[in-house]
N, C-alpha and C. Protein backbone atom coordinates (compact mmCIF):
# COMPACT_ATOMS: atom_id res chain seq x y z
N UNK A 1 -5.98 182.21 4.87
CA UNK A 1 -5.80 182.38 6.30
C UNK A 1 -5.32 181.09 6.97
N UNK A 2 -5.93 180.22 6.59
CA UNK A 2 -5.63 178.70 7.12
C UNK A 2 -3.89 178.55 6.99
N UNK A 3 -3.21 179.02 5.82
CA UNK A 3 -2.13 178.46 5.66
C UNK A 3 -0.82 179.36 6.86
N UNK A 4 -1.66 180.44 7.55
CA UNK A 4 -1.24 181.51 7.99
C UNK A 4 0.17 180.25 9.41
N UNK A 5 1.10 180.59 9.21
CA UNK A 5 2.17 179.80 10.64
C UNK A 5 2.15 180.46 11.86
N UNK A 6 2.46 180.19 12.50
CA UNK A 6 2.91 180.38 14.19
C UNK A 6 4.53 180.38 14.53
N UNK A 7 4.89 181.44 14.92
CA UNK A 7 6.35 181.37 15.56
C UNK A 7 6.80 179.86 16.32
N UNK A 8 7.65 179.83 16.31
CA UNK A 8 8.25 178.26 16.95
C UNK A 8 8.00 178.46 18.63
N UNK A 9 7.86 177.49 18.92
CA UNK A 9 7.82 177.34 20.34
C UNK A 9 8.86 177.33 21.48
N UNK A 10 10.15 176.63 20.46
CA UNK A 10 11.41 176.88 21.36
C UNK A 10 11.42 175.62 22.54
N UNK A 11 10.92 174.81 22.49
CA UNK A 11 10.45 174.38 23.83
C UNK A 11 12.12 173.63 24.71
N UNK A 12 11.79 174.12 25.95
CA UNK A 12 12.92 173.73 26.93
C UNK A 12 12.82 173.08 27.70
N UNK A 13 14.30 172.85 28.37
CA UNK A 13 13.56 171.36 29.45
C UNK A 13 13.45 172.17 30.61
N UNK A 14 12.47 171.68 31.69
CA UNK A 14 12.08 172.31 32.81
C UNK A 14 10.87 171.24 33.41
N UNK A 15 10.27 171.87 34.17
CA UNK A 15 8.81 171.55 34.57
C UNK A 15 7.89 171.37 33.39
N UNK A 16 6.67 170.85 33.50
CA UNK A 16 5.94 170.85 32.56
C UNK A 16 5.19 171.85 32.34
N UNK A 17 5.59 172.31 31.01
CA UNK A 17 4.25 173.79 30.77
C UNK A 17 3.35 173.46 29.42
N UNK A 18 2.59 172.98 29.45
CA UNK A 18 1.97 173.15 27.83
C UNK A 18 0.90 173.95 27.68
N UNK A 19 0.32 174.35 26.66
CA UNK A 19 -0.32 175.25 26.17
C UNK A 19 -1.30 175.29 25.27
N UNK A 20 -2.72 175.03 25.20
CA UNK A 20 -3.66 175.03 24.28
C UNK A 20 -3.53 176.04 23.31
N UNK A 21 -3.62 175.63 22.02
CA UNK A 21 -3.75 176.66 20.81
C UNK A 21 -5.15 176.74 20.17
N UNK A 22 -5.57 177.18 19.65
CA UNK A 22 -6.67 177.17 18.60
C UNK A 22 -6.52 176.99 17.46
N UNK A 23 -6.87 175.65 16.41
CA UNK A 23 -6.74 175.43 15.30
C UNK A 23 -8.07 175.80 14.61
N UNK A 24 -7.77 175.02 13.09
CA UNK A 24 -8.86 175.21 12.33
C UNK A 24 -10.00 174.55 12.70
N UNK A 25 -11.37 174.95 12.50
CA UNK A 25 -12.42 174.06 12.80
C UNK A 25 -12.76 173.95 14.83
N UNK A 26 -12.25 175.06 15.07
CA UNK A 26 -12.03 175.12 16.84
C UNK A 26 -11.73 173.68 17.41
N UNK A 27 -10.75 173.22 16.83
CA UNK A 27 -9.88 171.61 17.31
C UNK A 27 -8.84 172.55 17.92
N UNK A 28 -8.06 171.78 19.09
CA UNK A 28 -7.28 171.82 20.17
C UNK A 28 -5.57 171.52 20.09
N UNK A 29 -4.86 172.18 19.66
CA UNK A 29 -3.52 171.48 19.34
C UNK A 29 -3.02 172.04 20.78
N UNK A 30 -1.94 171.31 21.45
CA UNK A 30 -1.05 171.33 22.46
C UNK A 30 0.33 171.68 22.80
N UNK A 31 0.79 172.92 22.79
CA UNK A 31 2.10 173.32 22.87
C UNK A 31 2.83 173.34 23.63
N UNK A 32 3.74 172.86 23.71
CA UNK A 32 4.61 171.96 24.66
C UNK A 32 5.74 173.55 25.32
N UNK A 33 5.84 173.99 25.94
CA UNK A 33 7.02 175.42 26.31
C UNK A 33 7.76 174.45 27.33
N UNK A 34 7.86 173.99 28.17
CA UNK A 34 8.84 173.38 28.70
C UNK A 34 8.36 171.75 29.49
N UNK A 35 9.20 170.93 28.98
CA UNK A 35 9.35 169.58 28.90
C UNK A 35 10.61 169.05 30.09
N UNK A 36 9.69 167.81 30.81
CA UNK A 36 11.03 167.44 30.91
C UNK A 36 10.99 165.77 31.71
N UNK A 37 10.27 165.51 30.56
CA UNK A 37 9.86 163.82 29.98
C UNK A 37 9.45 163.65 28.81
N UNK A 38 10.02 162.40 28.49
CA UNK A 38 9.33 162.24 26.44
C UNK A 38 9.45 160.80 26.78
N UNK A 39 8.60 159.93 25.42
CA UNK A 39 8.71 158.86 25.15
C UNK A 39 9.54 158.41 23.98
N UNK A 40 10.56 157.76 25.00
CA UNK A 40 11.39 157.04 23.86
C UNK A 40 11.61 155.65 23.63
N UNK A 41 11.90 155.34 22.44
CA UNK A 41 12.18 153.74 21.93
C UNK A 41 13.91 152.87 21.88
N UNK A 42 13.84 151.82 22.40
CA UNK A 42 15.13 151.10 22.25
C UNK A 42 14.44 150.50 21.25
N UNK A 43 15.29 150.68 19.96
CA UNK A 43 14.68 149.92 18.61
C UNK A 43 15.16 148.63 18.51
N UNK A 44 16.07 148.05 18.66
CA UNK A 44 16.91 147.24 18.50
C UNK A 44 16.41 145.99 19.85
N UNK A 45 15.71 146.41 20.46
CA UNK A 45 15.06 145.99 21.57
C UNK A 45 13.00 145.81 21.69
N UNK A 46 12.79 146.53 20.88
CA UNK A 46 11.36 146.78 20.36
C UNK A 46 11.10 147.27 21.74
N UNK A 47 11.40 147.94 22.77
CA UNK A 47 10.56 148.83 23.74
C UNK A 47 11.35 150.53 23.98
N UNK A 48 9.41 150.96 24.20
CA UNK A 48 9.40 152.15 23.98
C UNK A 48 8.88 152.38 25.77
N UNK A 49 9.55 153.51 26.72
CA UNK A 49 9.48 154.05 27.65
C UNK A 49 9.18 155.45 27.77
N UNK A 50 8.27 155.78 29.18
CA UNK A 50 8.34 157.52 28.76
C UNK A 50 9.38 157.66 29.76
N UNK A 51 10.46 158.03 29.66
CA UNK A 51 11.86 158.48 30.49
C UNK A 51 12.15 159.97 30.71
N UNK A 52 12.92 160.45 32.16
CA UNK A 52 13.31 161.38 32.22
C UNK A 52 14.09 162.11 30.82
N UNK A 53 14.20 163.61 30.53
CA UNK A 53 15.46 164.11 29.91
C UNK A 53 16.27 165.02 30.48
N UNK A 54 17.85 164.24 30.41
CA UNK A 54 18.51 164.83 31.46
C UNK A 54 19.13 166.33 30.92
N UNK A 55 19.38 166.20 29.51
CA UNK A 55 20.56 166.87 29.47
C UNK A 55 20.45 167.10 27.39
N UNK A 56 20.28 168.20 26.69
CA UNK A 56 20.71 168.09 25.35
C UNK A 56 22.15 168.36 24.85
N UNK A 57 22.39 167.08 23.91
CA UNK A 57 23.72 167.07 24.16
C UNK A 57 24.78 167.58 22.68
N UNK A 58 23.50 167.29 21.28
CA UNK A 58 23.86 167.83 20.31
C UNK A 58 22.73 168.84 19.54
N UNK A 59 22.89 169.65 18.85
CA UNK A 59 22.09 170.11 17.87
C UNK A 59 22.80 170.31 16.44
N UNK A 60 22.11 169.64 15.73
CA UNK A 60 22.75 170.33 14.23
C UNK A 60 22.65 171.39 13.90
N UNK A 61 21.78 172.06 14.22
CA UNK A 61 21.06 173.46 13.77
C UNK A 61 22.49 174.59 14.11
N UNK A 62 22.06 175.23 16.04
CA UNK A 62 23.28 175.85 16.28
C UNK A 62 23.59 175.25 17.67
N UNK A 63 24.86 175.52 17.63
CA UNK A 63 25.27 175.52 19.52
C UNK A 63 24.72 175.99 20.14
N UNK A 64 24.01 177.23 19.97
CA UNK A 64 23.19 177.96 21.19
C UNK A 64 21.38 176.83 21.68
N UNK A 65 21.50 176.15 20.58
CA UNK A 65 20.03 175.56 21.19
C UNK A 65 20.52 174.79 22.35
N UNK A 66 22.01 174.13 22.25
CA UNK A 66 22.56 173.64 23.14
C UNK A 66 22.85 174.11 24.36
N UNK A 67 23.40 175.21 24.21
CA UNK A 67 23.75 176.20 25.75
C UNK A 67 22.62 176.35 26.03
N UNK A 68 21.12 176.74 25.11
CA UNK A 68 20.56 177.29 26.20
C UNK A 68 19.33 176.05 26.59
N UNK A 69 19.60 174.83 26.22
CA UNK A 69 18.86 173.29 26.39
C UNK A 69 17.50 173.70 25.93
N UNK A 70 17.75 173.80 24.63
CA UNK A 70 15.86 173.94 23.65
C UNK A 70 16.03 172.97 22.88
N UNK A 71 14.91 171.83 23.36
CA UNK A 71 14.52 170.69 23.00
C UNK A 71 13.73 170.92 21.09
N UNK A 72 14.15 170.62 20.52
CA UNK A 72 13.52 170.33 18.74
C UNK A 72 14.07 169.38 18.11
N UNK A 73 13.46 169.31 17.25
CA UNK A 73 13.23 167.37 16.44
C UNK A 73 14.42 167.65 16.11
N UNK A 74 15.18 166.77 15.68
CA UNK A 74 16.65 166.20 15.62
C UNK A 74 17.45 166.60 16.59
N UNK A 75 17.01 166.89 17.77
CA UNK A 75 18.22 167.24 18.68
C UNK A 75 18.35 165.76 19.20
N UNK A 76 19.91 165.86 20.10
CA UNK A 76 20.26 164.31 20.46
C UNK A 76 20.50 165.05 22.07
N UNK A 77 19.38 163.88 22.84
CA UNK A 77 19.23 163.85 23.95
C UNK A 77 20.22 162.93 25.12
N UNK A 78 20.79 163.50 26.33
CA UNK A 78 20.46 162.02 27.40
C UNK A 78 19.42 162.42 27.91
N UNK A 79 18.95 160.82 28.46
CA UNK A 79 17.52 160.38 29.19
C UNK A 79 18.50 159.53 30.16
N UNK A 80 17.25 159.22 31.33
CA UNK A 80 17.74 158.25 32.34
C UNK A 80 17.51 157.21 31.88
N UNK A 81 18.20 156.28 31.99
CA UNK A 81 18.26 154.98 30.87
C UNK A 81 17.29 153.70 32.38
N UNK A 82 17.27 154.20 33.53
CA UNK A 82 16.97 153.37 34.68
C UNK A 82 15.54 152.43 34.30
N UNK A 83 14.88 153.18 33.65
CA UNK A 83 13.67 152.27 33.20
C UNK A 83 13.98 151.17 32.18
N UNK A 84 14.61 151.36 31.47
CA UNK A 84 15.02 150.17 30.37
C UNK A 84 15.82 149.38 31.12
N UNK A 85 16.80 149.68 32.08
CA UNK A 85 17.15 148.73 32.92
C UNK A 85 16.89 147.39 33.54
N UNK A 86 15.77 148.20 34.18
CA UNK A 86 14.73 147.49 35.11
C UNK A 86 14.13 146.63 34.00
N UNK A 87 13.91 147.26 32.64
CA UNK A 87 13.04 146.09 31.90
C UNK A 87 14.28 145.40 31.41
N UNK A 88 14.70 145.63 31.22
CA UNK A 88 15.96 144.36 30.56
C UNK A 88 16.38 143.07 31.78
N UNK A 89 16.49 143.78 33.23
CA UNK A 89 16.75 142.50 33.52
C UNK A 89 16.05 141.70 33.69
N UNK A 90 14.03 142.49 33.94
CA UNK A 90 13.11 141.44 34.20
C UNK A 90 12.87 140.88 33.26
N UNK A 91 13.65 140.89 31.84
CA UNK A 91 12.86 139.84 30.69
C UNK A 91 13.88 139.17 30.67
């Protein structure tokens, strides 16, 4: 039963919606349905910001995650870059 999956979440950008699940052992996992802030890293810079997301701009998977802006791991995002800004010129 444990190994039993869950349909994907799909999650999109919008307002924030997340969603308590029930795991094993009645622990709390958090499902994200629509996003529309993440934390990201300038690596090359060593800082990490939580920034707007404006816009998904590639998917490998299909074009349609693109048309219809469903945020999943390897998609390539814009973010508002204004916070790294602000930290770049104050250092």
């Amino acid at each position: 039963k444990f190994e039993m999956g869950r349909p994907a979440a799909l999650c999109k950008m919008g307002s924030k919606r997340v969603r308590p699940v029930r795991c094993r052992g009645g622990n709390m996992k958090y499902r994200a349905l629509r996003i529309d802030a993440g934390n990201f890293a300038w690596g090359s810079e060593n800082c990490a910001k939580k920034v707007r997301i404006l816009d998904v701009v590639y998917n490998a998977t299909s074009n349609e995650l693109v048309r219809t802006k469903t945020l999943t791991k390897n998609s390539i995002v814009q973010i508002d870059a204004q916070p790294y800004k602000q930290w770049y010129l104050k250092k």
